[in-house]
N, C-alpha and C. Protein backbone atom coordinates (compact mmCIF):
# COMPACT_ATOMS: atom_id res chain seq x y z
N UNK A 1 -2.02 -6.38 -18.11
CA UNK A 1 -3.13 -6.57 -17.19
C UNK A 1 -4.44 -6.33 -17.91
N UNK A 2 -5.44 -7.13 -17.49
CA UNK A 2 -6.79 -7.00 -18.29
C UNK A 2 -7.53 -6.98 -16.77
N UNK A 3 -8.92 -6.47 -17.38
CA UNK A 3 -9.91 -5.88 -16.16
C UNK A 3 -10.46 -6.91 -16.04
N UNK A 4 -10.51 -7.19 -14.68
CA UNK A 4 -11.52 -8.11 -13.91
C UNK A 4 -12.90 -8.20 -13.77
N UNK A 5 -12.91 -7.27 -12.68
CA UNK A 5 -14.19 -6.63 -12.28
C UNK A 5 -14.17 -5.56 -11.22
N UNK A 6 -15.33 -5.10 -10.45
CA UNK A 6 -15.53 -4.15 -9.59
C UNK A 6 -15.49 -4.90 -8.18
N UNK A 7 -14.44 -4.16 -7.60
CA UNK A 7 -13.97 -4.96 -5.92
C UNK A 7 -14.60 -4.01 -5.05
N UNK A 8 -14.90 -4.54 -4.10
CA UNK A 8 -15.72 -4.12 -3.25
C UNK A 8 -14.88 -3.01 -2.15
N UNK A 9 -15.04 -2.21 -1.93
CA UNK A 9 -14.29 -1.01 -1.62
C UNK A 9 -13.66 -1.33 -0.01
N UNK A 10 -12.62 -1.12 0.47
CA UNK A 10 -12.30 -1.39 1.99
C UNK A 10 -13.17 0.00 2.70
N UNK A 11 -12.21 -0.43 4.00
CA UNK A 11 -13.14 0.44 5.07
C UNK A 11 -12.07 2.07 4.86
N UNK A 12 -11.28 1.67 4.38
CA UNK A 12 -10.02 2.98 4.40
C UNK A 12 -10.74 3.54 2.90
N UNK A 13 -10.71 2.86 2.06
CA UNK A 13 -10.57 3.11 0.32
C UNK A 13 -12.16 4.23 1.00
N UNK A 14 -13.49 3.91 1.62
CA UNK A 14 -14.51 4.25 1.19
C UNK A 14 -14.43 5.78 2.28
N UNK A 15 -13.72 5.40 3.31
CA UNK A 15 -12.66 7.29 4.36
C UNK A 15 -12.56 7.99 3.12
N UNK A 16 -11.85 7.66 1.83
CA UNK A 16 -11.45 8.50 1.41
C UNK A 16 -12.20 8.77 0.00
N UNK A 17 -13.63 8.61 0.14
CA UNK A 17 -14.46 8.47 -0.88
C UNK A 17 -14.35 7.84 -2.42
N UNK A 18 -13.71 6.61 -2.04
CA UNK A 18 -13.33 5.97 -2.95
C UNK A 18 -14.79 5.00 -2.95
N UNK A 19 -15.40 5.36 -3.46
CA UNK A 19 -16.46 4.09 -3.87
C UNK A 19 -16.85 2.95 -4.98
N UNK A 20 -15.89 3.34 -5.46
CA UNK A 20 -15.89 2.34 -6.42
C UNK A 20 -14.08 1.84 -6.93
N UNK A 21 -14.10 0.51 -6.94
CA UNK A 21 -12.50 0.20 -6.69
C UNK A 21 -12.46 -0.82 -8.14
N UNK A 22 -12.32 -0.73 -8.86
CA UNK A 22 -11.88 -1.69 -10.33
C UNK A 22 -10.75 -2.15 -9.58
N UNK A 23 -10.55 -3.51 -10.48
CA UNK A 23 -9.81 -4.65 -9.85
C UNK A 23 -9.17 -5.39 -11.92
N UNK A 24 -7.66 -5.57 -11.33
CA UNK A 24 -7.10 -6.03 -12.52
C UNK A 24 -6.49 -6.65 -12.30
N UNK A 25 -6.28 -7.86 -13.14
CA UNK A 25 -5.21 -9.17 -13.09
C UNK A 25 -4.52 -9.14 -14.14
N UNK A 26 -3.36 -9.59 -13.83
CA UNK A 26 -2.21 -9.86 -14.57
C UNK A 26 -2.35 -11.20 -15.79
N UNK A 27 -2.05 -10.89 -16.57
CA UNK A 27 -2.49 -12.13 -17.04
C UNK A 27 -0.96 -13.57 -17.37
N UNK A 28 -0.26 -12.44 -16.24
CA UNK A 28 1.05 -13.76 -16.68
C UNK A 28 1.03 -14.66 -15.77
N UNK A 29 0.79 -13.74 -14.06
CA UNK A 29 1.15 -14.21 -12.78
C UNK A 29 -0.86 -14.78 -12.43
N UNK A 30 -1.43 -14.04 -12.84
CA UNK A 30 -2.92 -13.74 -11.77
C UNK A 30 -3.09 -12.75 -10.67
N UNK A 31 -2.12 -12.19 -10.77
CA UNK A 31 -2.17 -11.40 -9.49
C UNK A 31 -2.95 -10.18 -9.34
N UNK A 32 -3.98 -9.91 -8.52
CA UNK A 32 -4.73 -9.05 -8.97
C UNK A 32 -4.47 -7.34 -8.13
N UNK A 33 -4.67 -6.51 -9.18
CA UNK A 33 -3.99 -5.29 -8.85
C UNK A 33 -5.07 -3.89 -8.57
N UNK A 34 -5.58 -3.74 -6.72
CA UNK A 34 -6.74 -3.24 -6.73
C UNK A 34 -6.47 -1.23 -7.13
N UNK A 35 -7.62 -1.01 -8.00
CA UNK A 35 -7.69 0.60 -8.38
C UNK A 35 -8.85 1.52 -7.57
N UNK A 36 -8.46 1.96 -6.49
CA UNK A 36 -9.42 2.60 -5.88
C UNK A 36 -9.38 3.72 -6.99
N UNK A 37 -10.80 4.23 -6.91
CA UNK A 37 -10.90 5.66 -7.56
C UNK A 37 -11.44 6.58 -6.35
N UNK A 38 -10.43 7.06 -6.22
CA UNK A 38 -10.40 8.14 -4.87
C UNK A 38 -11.02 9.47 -4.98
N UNK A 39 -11.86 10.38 -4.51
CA UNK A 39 -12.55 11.27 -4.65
C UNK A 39 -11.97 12.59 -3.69
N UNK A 40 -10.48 12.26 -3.04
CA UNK A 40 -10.17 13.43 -2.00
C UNK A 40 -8.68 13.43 -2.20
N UNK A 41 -8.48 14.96 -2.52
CA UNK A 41 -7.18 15.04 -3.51
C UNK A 41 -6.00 14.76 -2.23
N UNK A 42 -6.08 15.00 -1.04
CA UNK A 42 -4.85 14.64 -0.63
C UNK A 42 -4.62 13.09 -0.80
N UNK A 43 -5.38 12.09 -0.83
CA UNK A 43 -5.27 11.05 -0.62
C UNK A 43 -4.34 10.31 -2.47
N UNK A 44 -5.34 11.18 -3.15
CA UNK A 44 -5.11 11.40 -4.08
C UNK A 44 -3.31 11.60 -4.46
N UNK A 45 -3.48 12.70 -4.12
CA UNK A 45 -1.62 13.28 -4.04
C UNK A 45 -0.53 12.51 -3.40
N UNK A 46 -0.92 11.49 -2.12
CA UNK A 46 -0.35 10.43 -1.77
C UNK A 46 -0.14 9.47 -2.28
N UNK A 47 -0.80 8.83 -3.23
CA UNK A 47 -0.77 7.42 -3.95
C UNK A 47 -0.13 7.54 -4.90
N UNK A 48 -1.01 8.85 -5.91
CA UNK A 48 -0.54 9.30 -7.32
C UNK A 48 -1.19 8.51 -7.88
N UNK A 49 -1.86 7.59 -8.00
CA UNK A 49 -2.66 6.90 -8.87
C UNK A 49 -4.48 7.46 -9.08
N UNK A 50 -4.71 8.08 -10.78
CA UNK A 50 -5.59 8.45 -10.79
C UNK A 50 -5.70 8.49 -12.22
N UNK A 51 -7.11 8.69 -12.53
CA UNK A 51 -7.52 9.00 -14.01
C UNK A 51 -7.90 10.55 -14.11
N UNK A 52 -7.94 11.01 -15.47
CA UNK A 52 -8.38 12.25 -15.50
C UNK A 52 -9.18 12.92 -14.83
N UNK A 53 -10.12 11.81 -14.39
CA UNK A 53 -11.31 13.17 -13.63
C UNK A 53 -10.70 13.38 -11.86
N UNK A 54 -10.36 12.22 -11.36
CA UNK A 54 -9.71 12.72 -10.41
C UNK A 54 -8.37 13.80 -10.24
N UNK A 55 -7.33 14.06 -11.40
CA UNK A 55 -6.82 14.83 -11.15
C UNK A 55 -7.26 15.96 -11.17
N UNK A 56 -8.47 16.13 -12.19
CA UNK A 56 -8.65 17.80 -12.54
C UNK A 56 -9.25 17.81 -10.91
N UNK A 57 -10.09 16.96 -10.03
CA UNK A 57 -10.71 17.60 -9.12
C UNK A 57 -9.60 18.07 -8.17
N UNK A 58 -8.15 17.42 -8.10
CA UNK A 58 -7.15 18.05 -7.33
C UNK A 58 -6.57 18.95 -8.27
N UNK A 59 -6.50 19.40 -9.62
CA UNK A 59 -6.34 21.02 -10.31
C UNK A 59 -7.01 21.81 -9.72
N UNK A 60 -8.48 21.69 -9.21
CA UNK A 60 -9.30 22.68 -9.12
C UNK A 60 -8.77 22.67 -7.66
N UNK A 61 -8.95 22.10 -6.54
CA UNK A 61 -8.58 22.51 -5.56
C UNK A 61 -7.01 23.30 -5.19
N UNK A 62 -5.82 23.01 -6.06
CA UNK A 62 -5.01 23.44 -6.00
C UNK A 62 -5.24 25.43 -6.58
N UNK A 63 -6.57 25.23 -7.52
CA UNK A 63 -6.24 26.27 -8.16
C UNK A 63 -6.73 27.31 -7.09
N UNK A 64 -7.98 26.89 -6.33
CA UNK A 64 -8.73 27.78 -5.29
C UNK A 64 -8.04 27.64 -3.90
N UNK A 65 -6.79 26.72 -3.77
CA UNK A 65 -5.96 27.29 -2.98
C UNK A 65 -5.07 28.40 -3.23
N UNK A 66 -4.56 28.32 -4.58
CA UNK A 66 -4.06 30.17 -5.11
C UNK A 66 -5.18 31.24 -4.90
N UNK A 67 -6.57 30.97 -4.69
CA UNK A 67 -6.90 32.06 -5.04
C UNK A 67 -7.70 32.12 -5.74
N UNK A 68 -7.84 31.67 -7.16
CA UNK A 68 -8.15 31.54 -8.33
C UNK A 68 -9.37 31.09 -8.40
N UNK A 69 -10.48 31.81 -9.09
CA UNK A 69 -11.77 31.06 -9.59
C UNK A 69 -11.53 29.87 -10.24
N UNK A 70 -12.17 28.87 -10.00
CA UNK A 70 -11.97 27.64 -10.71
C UNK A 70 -12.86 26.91 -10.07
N UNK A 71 -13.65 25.75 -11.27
CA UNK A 71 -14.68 24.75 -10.54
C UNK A 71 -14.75 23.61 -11.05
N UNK A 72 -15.13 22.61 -11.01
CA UNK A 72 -14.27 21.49 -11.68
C UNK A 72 -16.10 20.68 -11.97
N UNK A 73 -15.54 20.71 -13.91
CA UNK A 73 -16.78 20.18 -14.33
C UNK A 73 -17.97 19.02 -14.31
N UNK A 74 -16.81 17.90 -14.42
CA UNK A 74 -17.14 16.58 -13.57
C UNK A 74 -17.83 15.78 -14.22
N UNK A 75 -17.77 14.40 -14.71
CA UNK A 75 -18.86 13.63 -15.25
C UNK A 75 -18.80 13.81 -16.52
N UNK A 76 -18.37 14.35 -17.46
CA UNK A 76 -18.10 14.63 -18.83
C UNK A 76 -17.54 13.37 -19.43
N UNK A 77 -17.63 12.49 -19.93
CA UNK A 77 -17.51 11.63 -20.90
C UNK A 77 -16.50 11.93 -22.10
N UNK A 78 -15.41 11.41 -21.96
CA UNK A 78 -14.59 11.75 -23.46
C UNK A 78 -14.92 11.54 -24.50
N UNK A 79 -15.85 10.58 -24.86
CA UNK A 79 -16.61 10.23 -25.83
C UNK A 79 -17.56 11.17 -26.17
N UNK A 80 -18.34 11.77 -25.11
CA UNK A 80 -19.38 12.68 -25.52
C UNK A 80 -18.76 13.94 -25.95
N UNK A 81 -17.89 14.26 -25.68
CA UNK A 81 -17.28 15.35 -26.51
C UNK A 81 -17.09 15.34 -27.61
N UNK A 82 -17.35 16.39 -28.80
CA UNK A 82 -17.16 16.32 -30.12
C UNK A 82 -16.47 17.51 -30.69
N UNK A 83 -15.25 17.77 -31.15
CA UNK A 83 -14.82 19.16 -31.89
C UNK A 83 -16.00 19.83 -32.65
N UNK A 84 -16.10 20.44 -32.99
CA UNK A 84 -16.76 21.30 -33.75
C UNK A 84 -16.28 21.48 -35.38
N UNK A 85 -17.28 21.26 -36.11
CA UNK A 85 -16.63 20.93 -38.14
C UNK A 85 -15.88 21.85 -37.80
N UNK A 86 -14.94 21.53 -38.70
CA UNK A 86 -14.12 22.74 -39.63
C UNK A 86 -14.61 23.46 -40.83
N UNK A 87 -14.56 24.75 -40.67
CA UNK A 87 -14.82 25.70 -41.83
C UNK A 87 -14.25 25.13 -43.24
């Protein structure tokens, strides 16, 4: 599958603060395969379909349902991250 473009969010996808929905086609059939990016972890936990930043935001809520300090950083760029030289 290769990326299409950005599909316009349904009335359910945007309930569950999904505002932005990437859209992918197949490139054998055409068939196009919509990716809500969901912003509310139960909805989240129902589908199972997510990228990193949405799961950590359902880590963090799982974690402050234990109890646990935890806050979820958000918006961080994998790219913008850099290790630090080595000694």
């Amino acid at each position: 599958m290769g990326p299409k473009a950005a599909a316009t969010p349904t009335e359910e996808e945007l309930r569950y603060g999904a505002h932005r929905v990437e859209a992918y086609e197949c490139r054998s059939c055409g068939q196009t395969t919509r990716f809500p990016r969901y912003n509310h972890p139960g909805k989240l936990l129902e589908t199972r379909r997510g990228r990193c930043g949405e799961w950590a935001n359902c880590f963090t809520l799982c974690c402050r349902a234990m109890g646990w300090d935890a806050r979820y950083g958000g918006r961080i760029r994998a790219a913008a991250w850099r290790a630090p030289p080595r000694s």
